[in-house]
N, C-alpha and C. Protein backbone atom coordinates (compact mmCIF):
# COMPACT_ATOMS: atom_id res chain seq x y z
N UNK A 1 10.96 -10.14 -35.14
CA UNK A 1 9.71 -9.68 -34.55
C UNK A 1 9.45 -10.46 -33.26
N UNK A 2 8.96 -9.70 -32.24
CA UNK A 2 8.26 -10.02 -31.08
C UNK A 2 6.87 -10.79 -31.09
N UNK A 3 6.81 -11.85 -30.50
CA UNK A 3 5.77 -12.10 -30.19
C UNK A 3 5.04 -11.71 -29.33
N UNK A 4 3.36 -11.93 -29.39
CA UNK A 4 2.87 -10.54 -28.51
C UNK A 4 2.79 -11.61 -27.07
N UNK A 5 2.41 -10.64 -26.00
CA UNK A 5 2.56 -11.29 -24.77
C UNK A 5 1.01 -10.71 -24.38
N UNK A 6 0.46 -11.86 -23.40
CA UNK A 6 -0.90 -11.03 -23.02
C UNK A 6 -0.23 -10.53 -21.30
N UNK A 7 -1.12 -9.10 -20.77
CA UNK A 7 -1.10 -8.50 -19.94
C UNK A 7 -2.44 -8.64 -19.16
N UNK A 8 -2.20 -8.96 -17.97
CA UNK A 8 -3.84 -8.59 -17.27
C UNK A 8 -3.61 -7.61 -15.95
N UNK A 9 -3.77 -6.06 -16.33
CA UNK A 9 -3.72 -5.17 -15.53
C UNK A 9 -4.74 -4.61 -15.08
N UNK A 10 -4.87 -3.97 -13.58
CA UNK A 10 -5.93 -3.63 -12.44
C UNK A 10 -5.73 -2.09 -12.74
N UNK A 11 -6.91 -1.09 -12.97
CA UNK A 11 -6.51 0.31 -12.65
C UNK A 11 -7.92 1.07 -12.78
N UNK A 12 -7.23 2.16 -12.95
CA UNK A 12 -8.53 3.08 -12.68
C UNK A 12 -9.21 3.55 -13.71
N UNK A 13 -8.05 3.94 -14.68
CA UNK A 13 -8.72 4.58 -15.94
C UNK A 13 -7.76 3.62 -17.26
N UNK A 14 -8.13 4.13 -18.40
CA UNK A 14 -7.06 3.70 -19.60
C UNK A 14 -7.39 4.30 -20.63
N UNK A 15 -6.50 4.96 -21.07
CA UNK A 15 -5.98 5.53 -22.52
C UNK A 15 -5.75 5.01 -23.77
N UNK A 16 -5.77 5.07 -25.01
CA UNK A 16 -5.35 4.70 -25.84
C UNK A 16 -4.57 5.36 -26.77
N UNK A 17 -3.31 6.37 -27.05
CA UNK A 17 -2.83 7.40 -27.74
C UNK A 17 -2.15 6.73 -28.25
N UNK A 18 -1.83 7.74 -29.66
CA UNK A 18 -0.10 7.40 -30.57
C UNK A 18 1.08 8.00 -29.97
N UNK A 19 2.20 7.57 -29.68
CA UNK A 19 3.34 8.31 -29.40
C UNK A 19 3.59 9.71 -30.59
N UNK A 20 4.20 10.52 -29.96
CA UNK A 20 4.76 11.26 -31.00
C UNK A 20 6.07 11.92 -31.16
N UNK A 21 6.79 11.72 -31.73
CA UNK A 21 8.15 12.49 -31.73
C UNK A 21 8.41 13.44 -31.25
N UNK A 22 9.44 13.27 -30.23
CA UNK A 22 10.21 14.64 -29.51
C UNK A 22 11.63 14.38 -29.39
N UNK A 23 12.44 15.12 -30.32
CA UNK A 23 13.76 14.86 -30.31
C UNK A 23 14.51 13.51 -30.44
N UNK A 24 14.62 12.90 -30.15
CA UNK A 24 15.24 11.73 -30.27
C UNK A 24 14.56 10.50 -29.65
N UNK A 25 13.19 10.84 -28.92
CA UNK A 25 12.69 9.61 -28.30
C UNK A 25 11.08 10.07 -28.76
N UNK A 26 10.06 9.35 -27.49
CA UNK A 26 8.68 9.71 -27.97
C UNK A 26 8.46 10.24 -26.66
N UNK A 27 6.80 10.83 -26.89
CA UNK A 27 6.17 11.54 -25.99
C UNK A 27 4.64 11.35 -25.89
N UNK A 28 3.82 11.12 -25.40
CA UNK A 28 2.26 10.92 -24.89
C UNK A 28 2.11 11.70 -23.73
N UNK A 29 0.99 12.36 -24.52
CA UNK A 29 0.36 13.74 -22.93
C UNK A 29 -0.85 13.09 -22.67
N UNK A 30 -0.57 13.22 -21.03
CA UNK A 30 -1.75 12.57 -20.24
C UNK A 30 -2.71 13.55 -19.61
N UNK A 31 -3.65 13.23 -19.13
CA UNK A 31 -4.77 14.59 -18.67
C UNK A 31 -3.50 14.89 -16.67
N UNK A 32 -3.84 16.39 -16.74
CA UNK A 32 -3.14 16.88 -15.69
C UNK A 32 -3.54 16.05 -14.20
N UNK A 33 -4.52 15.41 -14.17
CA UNK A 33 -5.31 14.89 -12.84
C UNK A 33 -4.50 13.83 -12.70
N UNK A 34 -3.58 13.04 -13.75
CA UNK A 34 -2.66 11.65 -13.41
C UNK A 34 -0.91 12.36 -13.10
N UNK A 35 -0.64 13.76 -12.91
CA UNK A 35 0.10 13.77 -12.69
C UNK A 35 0.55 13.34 -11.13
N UNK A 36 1.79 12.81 -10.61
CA UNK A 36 1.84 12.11 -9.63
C UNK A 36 1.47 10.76 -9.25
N UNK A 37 0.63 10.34 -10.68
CA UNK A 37 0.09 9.11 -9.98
C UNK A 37 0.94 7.87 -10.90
N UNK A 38 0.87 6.55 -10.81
CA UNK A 38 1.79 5.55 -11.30
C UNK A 38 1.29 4.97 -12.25
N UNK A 39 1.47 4.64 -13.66
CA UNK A 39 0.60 4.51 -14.92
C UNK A 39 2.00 3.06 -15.47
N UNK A 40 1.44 2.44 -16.15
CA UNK A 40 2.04 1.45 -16.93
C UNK A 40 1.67 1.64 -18.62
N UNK A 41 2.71 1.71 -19.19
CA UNK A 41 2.76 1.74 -20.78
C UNK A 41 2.79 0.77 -21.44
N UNK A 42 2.16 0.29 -22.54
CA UNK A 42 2.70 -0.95 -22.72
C UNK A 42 2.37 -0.99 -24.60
N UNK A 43 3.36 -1.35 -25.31
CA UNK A 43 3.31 -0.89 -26.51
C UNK A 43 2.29 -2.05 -27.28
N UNK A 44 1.16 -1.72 -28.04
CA UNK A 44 0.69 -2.85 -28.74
C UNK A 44 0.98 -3.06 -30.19
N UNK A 45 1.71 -2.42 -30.83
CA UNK A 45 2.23 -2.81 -32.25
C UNK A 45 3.72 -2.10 -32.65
């Protein structure tokens, strides 16, 4: 197991979703207005 790491990130908005299975990896849908724009993921458990 990983130990957790703290993050201190600057932005505009933030999400909180579950991943969900798509084929062999995961997937999270974002609202259409962040398409194009640059987002950071960052897994908390």
């Amino acid at each position: 197991m990983v130990s957790p790491s703290k993050f201190e990130v600057y932005g505009q908005e933030m999400l909180e979703k579950i991943v969900k299975k798509c084929g062999n990896s995961g997937r999270i849908y974002l609202p259409p207005d962040w398409v194009d724009k640059k987002v950071k993921i960052i897994r908390i458990d």
